[in-house]
C-alpha atoms as a PDB file:
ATOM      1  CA  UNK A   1      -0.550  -1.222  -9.559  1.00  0.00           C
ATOM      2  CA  UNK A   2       1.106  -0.153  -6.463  1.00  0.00           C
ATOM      3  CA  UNK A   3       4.250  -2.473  -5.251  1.00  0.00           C
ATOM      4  CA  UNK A   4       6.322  -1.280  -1.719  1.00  0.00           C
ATOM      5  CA  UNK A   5       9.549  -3.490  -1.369  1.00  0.00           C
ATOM      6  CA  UNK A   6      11.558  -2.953   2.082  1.00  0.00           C
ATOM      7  CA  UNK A   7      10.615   0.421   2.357  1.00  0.00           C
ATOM      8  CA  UNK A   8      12.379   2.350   5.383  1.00  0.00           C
ATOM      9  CA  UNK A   9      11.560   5.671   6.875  1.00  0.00           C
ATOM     10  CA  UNK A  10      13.930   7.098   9.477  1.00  0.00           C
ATOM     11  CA  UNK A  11      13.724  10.528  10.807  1.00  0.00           C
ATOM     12  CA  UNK A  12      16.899  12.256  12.783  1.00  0.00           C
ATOM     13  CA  UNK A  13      15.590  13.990  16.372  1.00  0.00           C
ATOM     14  CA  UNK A  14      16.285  17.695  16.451  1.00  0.00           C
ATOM     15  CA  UNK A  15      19.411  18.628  18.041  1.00  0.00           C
ATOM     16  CA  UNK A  16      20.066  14.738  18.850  1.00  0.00           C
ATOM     17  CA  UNK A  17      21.430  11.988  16.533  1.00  0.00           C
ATOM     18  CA  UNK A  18      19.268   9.638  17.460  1.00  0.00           C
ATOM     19  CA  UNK A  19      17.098   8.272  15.040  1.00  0.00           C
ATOM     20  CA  UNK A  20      13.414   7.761  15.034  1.00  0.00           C
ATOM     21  CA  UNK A  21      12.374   4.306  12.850  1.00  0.00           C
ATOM     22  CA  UNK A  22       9.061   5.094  12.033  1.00  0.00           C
ATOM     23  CA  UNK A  23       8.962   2.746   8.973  1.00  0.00           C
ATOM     24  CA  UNK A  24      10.786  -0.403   9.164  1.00  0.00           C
ATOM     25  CA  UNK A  25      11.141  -2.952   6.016  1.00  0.00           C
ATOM     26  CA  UNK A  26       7.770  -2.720   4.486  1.00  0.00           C
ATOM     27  CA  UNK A  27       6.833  -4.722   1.966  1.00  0.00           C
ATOM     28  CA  UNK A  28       2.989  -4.843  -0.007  1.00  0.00           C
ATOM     29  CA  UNK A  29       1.378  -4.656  -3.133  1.00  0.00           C
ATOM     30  CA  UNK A  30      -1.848  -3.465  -4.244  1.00  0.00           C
ATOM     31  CA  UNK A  31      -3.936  -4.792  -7.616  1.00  0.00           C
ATOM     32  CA  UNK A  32      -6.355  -2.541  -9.697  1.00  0.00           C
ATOM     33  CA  UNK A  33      -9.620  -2.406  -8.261  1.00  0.00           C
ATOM     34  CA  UNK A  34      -8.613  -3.860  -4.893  1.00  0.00           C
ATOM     35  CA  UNK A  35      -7.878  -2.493  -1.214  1.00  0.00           C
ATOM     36  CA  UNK A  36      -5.025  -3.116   1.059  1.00  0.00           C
ATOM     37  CA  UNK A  37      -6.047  -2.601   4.557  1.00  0.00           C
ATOM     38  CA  UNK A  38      -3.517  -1.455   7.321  1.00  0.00           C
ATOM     39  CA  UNK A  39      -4.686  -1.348  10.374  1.00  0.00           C
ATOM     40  CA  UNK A  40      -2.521  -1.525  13.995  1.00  0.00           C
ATOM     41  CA  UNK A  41      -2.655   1.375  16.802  1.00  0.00           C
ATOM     42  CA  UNK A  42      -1.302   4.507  16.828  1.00  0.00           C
ATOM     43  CA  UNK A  43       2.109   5.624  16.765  1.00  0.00           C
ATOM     44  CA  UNK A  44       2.891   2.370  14.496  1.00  0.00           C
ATOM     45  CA  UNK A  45       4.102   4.242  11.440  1.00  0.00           C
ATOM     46  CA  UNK A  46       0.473   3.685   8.983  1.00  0.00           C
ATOM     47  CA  UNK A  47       0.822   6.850   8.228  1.00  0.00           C
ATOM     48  CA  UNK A  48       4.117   7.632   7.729  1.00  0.00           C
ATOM     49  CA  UNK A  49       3.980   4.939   4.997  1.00  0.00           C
ATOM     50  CA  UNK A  50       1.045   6.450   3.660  1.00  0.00           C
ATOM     51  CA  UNK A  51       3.462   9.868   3.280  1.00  0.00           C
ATOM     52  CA  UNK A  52       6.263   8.225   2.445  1.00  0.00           C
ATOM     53  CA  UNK A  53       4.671   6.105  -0.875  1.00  0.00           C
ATOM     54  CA  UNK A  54       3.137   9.866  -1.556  1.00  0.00           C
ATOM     55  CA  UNK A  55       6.677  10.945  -1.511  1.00  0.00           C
ATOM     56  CA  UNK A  56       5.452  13.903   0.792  1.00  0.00           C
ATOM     57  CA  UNK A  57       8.157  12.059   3.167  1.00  0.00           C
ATOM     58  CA  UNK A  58      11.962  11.015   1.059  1.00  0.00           C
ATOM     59  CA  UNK A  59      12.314   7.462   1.900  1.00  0.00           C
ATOM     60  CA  UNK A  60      15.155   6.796   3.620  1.00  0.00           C
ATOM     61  CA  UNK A  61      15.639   3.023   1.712  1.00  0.00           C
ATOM     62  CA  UNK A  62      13.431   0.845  -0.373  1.00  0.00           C
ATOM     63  CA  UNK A  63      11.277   0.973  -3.668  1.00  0.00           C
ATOM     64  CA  UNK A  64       8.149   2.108  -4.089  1.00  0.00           C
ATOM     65  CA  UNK A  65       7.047   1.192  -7.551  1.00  0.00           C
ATOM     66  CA  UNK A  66       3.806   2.909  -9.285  1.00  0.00           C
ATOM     67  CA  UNK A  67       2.417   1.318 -12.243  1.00  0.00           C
ATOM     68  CA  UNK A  68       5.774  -0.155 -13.299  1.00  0.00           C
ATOM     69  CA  UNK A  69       7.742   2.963 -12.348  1.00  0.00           C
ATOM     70  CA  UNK A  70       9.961   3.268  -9.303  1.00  0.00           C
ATOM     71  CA  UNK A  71       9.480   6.511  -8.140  1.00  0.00           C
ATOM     72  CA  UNK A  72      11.566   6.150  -4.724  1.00  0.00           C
ATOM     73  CA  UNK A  73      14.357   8.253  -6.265  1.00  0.00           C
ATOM     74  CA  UNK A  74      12.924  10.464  -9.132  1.00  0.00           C
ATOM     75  CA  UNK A  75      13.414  14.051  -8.586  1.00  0.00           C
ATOM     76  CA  UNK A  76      10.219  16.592  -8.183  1.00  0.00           C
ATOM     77  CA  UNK A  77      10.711  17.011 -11.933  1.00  0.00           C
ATOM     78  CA  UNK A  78      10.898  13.665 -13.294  1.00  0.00           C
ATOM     79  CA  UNK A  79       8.376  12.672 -10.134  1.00  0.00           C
ATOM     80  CA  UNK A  80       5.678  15.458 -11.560  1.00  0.00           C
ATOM     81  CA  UNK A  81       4.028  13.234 -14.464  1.00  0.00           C
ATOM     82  CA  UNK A  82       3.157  10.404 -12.033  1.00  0.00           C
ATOM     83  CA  UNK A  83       1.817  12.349  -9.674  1.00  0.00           C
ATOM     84  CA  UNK A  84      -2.007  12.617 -11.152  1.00  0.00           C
ATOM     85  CA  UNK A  85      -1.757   9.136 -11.040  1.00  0.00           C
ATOM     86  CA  UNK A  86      -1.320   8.642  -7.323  1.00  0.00           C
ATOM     87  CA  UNK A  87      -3.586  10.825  -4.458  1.00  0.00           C
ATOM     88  CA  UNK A  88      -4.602  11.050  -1.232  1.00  0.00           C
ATOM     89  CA  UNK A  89      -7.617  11.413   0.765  1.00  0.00           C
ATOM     90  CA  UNK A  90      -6.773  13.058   4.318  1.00  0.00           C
ATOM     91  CA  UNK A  91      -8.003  12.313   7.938  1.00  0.00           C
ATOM     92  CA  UNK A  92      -9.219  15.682   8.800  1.00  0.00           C
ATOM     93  CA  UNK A  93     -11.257  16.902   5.961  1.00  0.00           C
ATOM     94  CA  UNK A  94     -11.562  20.520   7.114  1.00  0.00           C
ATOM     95  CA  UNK A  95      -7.813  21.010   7.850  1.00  0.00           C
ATOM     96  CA  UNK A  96      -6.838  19.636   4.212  1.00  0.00           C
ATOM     97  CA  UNK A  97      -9.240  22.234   2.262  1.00  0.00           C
ATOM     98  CA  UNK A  98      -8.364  25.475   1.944  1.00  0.00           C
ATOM     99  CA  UNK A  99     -10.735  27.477   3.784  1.00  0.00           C
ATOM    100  CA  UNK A 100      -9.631  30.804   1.722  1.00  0.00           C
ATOM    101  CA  UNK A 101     -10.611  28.710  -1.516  1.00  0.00           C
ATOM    102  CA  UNK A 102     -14.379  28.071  -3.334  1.00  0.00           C
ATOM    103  CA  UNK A 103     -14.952  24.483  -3.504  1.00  0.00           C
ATOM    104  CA  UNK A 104     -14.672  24.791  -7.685  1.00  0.00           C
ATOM    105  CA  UNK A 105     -10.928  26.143  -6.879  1.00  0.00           C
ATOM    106  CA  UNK A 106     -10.032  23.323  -4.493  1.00  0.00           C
ATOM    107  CA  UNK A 107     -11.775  20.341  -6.706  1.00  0.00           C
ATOM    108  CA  UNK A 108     -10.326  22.419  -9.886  1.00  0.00           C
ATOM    109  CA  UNK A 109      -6.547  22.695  -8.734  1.00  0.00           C
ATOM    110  CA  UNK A 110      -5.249  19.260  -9.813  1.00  0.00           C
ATOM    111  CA  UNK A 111      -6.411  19.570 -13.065  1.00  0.00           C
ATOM    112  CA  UNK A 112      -4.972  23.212 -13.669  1.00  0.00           C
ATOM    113  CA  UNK A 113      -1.811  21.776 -12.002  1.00  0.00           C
ATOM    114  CA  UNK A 114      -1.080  19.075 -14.279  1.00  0.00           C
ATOM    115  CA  UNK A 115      -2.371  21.013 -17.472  1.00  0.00           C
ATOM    116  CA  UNK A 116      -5.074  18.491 -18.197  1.00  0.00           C
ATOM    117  CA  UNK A 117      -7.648  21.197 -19.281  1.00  0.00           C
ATOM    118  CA  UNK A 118      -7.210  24.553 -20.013  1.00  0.00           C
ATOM    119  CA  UNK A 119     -10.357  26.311 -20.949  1.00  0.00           C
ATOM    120  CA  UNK A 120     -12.869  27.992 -18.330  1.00  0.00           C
ATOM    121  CA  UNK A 121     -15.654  25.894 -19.743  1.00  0.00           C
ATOM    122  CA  UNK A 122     -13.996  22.694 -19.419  1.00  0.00           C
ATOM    123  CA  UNK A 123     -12.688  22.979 -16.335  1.00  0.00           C
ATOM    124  CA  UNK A 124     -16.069  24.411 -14.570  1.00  0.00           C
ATOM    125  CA  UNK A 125     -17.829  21.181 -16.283  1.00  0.00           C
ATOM    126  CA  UNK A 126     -15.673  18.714 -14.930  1.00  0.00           C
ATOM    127  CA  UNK A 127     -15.685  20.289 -11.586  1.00  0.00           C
ATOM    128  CA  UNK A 128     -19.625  20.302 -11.848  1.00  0.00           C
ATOM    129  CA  UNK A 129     -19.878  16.399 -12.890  1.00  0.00           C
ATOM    130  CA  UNK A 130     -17.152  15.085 -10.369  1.00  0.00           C
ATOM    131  CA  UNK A 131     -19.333  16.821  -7.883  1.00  0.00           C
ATOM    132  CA  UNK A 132     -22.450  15.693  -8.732  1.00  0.00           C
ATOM    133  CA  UNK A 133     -20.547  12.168  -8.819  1.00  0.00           C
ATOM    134  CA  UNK A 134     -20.048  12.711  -5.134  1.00  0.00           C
ATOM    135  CA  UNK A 135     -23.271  13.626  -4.377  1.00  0.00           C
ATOM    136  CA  UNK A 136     -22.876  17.414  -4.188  1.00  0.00           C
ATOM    137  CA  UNK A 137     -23.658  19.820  -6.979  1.00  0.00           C
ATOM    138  CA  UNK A 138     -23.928  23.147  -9.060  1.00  0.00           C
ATOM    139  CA  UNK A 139     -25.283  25.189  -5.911  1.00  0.00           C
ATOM    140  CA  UNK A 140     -22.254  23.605  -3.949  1.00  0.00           C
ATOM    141  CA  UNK A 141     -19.127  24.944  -6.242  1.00  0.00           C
ATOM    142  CA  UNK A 142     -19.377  28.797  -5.043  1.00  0.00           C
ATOM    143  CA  UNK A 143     -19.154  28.082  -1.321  1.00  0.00           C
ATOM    144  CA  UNK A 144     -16.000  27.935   1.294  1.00  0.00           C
ATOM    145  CA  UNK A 145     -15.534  24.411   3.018  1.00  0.00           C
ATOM    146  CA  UNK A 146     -16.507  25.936   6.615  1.00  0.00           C
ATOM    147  CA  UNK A 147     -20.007  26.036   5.300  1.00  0.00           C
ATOM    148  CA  UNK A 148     -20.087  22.477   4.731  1.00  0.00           C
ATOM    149  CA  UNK A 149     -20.444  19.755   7.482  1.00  0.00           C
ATOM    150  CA  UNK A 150     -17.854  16.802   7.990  1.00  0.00           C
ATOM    151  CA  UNK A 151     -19.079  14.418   5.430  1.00  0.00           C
ATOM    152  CA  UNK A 152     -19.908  16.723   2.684  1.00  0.00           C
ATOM    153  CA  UNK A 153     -16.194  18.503   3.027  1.00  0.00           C
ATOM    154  CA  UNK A 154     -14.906  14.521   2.817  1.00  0.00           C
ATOM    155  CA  UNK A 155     -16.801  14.192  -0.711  1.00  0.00           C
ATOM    156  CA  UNK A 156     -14.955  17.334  -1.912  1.00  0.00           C
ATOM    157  CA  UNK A 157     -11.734  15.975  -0.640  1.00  0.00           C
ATOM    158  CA  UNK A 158     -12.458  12.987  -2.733  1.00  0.00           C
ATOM    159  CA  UNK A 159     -13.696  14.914  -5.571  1.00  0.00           C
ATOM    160  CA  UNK A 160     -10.686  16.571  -5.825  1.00  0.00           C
ATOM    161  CA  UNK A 161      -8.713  13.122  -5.343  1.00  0.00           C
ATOM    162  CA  UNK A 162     -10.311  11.545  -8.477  1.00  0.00           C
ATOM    163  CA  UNK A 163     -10.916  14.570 -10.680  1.00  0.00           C
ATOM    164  CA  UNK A 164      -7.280  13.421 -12.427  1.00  0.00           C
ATOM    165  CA  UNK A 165      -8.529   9.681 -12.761  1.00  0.00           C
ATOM    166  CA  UNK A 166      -5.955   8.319 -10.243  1.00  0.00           C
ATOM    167  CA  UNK A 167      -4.516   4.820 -10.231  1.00  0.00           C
ATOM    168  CA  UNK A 168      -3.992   4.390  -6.968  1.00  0.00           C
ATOM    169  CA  UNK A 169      -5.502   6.618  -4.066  1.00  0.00           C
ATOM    170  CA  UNK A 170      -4.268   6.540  -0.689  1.00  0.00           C
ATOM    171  CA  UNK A 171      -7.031   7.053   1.988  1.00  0.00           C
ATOM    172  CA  UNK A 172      -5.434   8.074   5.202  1.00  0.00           C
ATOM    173  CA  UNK A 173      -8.055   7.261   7.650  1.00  0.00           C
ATOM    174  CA  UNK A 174     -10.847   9.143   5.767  1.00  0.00           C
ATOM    175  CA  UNK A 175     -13.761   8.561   7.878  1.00  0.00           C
ATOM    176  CA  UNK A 176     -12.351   8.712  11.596  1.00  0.00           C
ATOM    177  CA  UNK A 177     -13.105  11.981  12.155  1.00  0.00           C
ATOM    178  CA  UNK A 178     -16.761  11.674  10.730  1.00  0.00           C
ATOM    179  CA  UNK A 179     -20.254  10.616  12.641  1.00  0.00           C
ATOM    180  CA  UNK A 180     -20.699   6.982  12.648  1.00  0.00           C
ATOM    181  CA  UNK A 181     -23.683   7.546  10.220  1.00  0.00           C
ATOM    182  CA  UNK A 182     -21.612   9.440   7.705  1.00  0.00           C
ATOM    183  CA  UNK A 183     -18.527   7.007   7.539  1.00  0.00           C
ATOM    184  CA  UNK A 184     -20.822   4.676   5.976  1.00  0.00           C
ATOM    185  CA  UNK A 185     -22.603   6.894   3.209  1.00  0.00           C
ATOM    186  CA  UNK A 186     -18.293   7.627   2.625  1.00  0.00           C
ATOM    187  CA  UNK A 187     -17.219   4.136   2.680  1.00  0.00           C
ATOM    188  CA  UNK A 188     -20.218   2.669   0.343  1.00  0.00           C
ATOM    189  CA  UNK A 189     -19.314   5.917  -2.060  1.00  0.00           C
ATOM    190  CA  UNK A 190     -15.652   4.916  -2.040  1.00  0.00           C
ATOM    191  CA  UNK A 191     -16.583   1.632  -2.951  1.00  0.00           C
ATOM    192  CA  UNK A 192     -18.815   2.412  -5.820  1.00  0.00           C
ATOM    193  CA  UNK A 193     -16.019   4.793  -7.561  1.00  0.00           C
ATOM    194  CA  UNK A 194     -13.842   1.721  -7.351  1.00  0.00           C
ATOM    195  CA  UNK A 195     -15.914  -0.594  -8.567  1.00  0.00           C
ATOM    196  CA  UNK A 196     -16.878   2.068 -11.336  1.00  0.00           C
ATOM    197  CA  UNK A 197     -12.529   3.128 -12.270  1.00  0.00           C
ATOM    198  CA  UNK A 198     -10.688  -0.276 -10.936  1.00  0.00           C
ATOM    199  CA  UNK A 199      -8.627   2.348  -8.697  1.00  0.00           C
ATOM    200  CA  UNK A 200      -6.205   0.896  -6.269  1.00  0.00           C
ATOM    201  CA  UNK A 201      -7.081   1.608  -2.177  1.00  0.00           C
ATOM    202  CA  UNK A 202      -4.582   1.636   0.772  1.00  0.00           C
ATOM    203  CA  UNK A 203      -6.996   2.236   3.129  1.00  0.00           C
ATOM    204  CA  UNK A 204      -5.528   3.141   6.963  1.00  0.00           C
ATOM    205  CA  UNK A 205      -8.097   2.823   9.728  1.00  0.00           C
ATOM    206  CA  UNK A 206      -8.363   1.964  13.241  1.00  0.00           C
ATOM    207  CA  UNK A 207     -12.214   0.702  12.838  1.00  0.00           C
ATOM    208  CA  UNK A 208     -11.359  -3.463  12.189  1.00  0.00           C
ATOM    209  CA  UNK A 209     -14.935  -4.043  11.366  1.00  0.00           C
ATOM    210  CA  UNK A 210     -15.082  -1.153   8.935  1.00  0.00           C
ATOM    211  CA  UNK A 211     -11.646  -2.190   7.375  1.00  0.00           C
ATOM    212  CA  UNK A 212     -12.512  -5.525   6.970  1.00  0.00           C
ATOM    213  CA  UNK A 213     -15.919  -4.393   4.785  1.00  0.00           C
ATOM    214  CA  UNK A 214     -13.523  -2.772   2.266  1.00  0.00           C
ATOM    215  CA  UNK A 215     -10.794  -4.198   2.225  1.00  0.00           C
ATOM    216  CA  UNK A 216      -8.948  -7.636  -0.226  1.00  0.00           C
ATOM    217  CA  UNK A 217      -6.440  -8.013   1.851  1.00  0.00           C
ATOM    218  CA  UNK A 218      -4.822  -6.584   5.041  1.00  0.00           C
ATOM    219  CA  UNK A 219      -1.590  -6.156   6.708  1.00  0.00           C
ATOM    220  CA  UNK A 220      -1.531  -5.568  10.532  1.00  0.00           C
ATOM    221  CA  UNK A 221       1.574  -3.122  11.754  1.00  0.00           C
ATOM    222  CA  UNK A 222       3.367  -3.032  15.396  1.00  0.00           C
ATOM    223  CA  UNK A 223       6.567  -0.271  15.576  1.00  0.00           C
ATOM    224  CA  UNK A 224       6.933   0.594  12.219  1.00  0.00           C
ATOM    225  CA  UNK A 225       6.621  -3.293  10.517  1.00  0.00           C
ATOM    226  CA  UNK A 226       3.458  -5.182   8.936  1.00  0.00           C
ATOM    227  CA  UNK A 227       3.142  -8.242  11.321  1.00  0.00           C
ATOM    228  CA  UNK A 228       0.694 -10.269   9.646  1.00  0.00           C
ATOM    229  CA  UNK A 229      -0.668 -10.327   6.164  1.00  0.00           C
ATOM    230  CA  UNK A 230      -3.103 -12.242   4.401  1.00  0.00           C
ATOM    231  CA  UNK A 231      -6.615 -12.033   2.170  1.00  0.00           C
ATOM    232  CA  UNK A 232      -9.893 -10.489   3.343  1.00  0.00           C
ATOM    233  CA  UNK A 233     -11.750 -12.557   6.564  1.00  0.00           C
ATOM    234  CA  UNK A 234      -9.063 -14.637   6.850  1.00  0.00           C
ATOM    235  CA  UNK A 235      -7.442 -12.226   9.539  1.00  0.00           C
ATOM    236  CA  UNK A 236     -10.647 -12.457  11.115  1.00  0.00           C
ATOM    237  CA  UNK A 237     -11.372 -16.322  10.953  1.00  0.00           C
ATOM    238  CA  UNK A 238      -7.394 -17.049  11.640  1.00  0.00           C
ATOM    239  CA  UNK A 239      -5.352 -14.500  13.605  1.00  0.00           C
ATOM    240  CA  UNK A 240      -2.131 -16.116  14.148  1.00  0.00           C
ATOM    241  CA  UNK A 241       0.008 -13.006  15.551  1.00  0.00           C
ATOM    242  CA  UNK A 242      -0.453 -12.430  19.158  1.00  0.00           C
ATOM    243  CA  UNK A 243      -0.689  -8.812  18.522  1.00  0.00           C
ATOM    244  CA  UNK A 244      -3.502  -9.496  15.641  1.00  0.00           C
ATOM    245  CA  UNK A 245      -5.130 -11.428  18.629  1.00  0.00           C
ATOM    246  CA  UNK A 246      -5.336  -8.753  20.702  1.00  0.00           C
ATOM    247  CA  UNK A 247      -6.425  -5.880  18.063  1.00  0.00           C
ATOM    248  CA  UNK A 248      -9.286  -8.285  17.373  1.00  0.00           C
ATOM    249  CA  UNK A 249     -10.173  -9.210  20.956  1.00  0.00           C
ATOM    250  CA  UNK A 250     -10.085  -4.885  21.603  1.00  0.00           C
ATOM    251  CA  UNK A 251     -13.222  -4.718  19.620  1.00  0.00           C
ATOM    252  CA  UNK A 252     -16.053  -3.396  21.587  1.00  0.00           C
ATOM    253  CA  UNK A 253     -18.757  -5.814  21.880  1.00  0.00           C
ATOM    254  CA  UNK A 254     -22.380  -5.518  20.791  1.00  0.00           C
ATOM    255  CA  UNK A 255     -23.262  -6.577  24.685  1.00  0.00           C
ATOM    256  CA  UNK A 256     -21.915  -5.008  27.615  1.00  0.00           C
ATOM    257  CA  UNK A 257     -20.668  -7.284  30.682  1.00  0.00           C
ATOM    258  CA  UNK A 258     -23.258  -8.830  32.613  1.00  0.00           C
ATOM    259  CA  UNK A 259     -22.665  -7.942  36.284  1.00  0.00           C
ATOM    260  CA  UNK A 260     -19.963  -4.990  35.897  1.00  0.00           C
ATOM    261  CA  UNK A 261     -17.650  -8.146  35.452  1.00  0.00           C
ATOM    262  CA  UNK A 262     -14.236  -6.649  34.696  1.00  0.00           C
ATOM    263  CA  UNK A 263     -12.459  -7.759  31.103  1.00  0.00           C
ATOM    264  CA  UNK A 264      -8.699  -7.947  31.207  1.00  0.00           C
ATOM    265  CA  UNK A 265      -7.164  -5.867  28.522  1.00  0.00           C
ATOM    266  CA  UNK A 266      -6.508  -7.823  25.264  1.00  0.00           C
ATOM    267  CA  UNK A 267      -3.234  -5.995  25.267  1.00  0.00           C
ATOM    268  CA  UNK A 268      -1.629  -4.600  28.094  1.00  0.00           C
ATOM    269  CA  UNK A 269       1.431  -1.439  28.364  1.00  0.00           C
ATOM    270  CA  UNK A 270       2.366   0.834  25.467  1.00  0.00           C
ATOM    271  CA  UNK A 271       3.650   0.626  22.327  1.00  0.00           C
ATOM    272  CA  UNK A 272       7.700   1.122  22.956  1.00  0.00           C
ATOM    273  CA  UNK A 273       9.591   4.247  21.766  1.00  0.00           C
ATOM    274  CA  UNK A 274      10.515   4.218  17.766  1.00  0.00           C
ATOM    275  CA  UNK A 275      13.347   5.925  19.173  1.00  0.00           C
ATOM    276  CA  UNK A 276      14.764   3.241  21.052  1.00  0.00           C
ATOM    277  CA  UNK A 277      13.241  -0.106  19.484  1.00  0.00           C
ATOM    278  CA  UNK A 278      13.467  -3.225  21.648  1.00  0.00           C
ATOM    279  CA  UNK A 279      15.662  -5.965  20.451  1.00  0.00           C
ATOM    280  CA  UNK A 280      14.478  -9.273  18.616  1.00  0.00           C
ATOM    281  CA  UNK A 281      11.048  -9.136  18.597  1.00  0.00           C
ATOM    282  CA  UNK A 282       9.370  -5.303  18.492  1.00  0.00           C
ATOM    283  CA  UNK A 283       6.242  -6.806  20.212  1.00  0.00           C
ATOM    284  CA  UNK A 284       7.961  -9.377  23.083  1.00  0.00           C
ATOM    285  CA  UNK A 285       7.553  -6.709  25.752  1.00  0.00           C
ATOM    286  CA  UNK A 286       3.772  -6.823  25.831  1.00  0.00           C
ATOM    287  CA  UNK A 287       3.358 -10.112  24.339  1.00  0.00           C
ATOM    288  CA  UNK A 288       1.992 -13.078  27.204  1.00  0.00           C
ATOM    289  CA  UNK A 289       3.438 -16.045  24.792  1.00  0.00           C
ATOM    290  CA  UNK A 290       7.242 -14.059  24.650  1.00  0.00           C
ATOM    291  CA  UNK A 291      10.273 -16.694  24.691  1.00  0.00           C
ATOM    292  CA  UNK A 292      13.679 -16.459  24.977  1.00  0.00           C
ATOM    293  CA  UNK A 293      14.491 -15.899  21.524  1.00  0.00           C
ATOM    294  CA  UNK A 294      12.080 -13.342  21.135  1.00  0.00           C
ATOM    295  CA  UNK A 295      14.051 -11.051  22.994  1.00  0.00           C
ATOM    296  CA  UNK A 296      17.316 -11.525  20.979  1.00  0.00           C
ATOM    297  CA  UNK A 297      16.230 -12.302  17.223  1.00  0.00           C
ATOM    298  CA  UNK A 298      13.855 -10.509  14.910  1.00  0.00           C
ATOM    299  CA  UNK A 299      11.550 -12.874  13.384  1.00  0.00           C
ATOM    300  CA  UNK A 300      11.365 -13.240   9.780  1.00  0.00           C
ATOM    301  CA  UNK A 301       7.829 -13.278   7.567  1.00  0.00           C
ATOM    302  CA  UNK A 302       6.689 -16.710   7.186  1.00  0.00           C
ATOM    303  CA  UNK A 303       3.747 -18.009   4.669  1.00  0.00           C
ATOM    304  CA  UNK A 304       1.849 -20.372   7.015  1.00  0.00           C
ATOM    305  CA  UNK A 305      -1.136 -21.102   4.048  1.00  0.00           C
ATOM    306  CA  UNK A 306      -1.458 -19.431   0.623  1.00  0.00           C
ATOM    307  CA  UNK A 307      -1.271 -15.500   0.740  1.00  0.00           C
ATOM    308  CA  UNK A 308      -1.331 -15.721   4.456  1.00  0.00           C
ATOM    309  CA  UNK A 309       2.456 -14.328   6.380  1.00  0.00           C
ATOM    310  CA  UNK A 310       3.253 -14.101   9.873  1.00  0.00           C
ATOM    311  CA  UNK A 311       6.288 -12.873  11.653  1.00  0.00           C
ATOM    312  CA  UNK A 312       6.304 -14.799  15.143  1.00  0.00           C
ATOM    313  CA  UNK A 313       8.461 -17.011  16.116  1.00  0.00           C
ATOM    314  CA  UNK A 314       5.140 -19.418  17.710  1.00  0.00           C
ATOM    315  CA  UNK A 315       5.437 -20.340  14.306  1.00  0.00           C
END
C-alpha cells in the first residue's frame, strides 16, 4: 500500500550552505491492514519522514510510492487526487485543530475539500456517524476543541483523518502527549478502525512497549537511517543492533533498584549533529563494540534471518 525506496531529506541552514541530513536512504513498505513501527530517539529524523511521505516536506531524492503511484514528484495538482487517500494524525492534538473552528467544521473539511459530498445533509450525517465511530457524538459537533480534554480532541483528529476512507494514515506519535490511561482507550480504537477498513499504519512513538502492541513490523532509526528492521517481537526476542540493544535496555523497569544501586546508562553521549554526520558508521561514537572500520565505512543492510535486516558491521 505504502512503499518508501531511498528516500532522502536534506534541508539547507539559513544563511549557511551547510546542509542538514535529516533523512538519509530510507527504505520500507507498509501492507493493508498492517503497522510499521518506527521508533529511535529524538532528533533521528521519524518525523521528518513522516512529513516528507505526506509531501508536507519536497523530498530531496527517492520514491515514495502510494497505492501503485509515485507521488515523490507530482505537482500539488496532479498530487491533489491522492491526497484523501493518505492522512495524518498529529502529536499535539490541540495545536493541530483549529481552535476558531466547531468540531463539525474541522471533521467536515476533508470532505468539502476533495468534493466528496456536497449537500448540508450529507455532510452533517457523515460528520455525526464518524463521530459517534470515535466515541463522541451529536452533542459534541457544535463545540470548539478547547472545550474538549486531550483524548477526546485526539478522536476528532482521527475522525477527521478517516472521514475520506484513507489508505494509509500516518500517526505521528498520537498518544505522547496524552495520560497514560487515555493512550490506551486511543491505541485499542486505532486498532479496531484498522481491523474494521484494512488501513495502512506508520505509527512513530517513543513508548517500545506500546509500539510493539500495534505494530507488524518495525524499523529502528539512528541520524536520519532505519538501523534494524524486522517482524513484530522479533526486535524484542532478537535485537542484533547495538543501538536496538540499548533502546530496549532504556526501558524503565516494573521494579526499582534494590539498594539505590546505580544502573549504567544503556546508551551513553548524544546523538551527533545531522549537520555534521560522523563518518562510516552514524552510531560508532557511542557504540561500546565500535571497530576500526566502523569509523571509515558505512555499513550496508544485511538480512541475517527471513524479514529480519541489520546494518552493523558485528555482522
Amino acid at each position: 500500500m505504502l512503499r518508501v525506496e531511498k528516500l532522502v531529506k536534506r534541508f539547507r541552514v539559513k544563511g549557511s550552505r551547510n546542509l542538514v541530513h535529516a533523512v538519509e536512504g530510507v527504505d520500507f513498505s507498509i501492507a493493508p491492514g498492517e503497522t510499521l513501527g518506527l521508533v529511535g530517539e529524538s532528533g533521528c529524523g521519524k518525523s521528518t519522514v513522516a512529513r516528507t511521505v505526506m509531501r508536507i516536506y519536497e523530498p530531496t531524492e527517492g520514491s515514495i510510492i502510494l497505492d501503485g503511484s509515485d507521488i515523490s514528484r507530482l505537482k500539488e495538482r496532479e498530487l491533489r487526487p491522492l491526497r484523501r487517500k493518505m492522512q495524518m494524525i498529529f502529536q499535539d492534538p490541540y495545536a493541530s485543530l483549529n481552535a476558531r473552528m466547531k468540531v463539525r467544521d474541522i471533521v467536515a473539511e476533508p470532505i468539502v475539500a476533495h468534493g466528496l459530498l456536497e449537500s448540508e445533509k450529507e455532510i452533517s450525517d457523515a460528520v455525526l456517524a464518524i463521530l459517534e465511530r470515535v466515541g463522541l457524538g451529536k452533542k459534541h459537533m457544535d463545540r470548539y476543541p478547547h472545550e474538549f480534554s486531550g483524548g477526546q480532541r485526539q478522536r476528532i483528529g482521527i475522525a477527521r483523518a478517516i472521514i475520506t476512507n484513507p489508505r494509509v494514515i500516518i500517526c505521528d506519535e498520537p498518544i505522547s502527549a496524552l495520560d497514560v490511561s487515555i493512550q490506551a482507550q486511543v491505541v485499542n480504537l486505532l486498532k479496531s478502525i484498522q481491523k474494521e477498513k484494512g488501513i495502512a499504519y506508520l505509527f512513530i512513538a517513543h513508548d517500545l512497549a506500546m509500539v510493539r502492541y500495534v505494530s507488524h513490523s518495525i524499523g529502528v532509526m539512528y541520524l536520519g537511517k532505519i538501523v534494524e528492521a524486522c517482524r513484530g517481537d522479533e526486535i524484542y526476542r532478537n535485537p542484533l543492533h547495538p543501538y536496538t540493544k540499548g533502546l530496549l535496555a532504556s526501558i524503565p523497569a516494573a521494579r526499582p533498584v534494590k539498594n539505590g544501586d546505580y544502573l549504567k546508562p544503556a546508551i551513553e553521549g548524544d546523538i551527533p549533529s545531522p549537520i555534521a554526520p560522523p563518518p562510516g558508521c552514524s552510531f560508532h561514537t557511542r557504540c561500546s563494540f565500535a571497530m576500526d572500520i566502523c569509523r571509515t565505512e558505512a555499513p550496508q543492510m544485511k538480512e541475517m534471518s527471513t524479514g529480519h535486516r541489520v546494518a552493523c558491521h558485528l555482522y
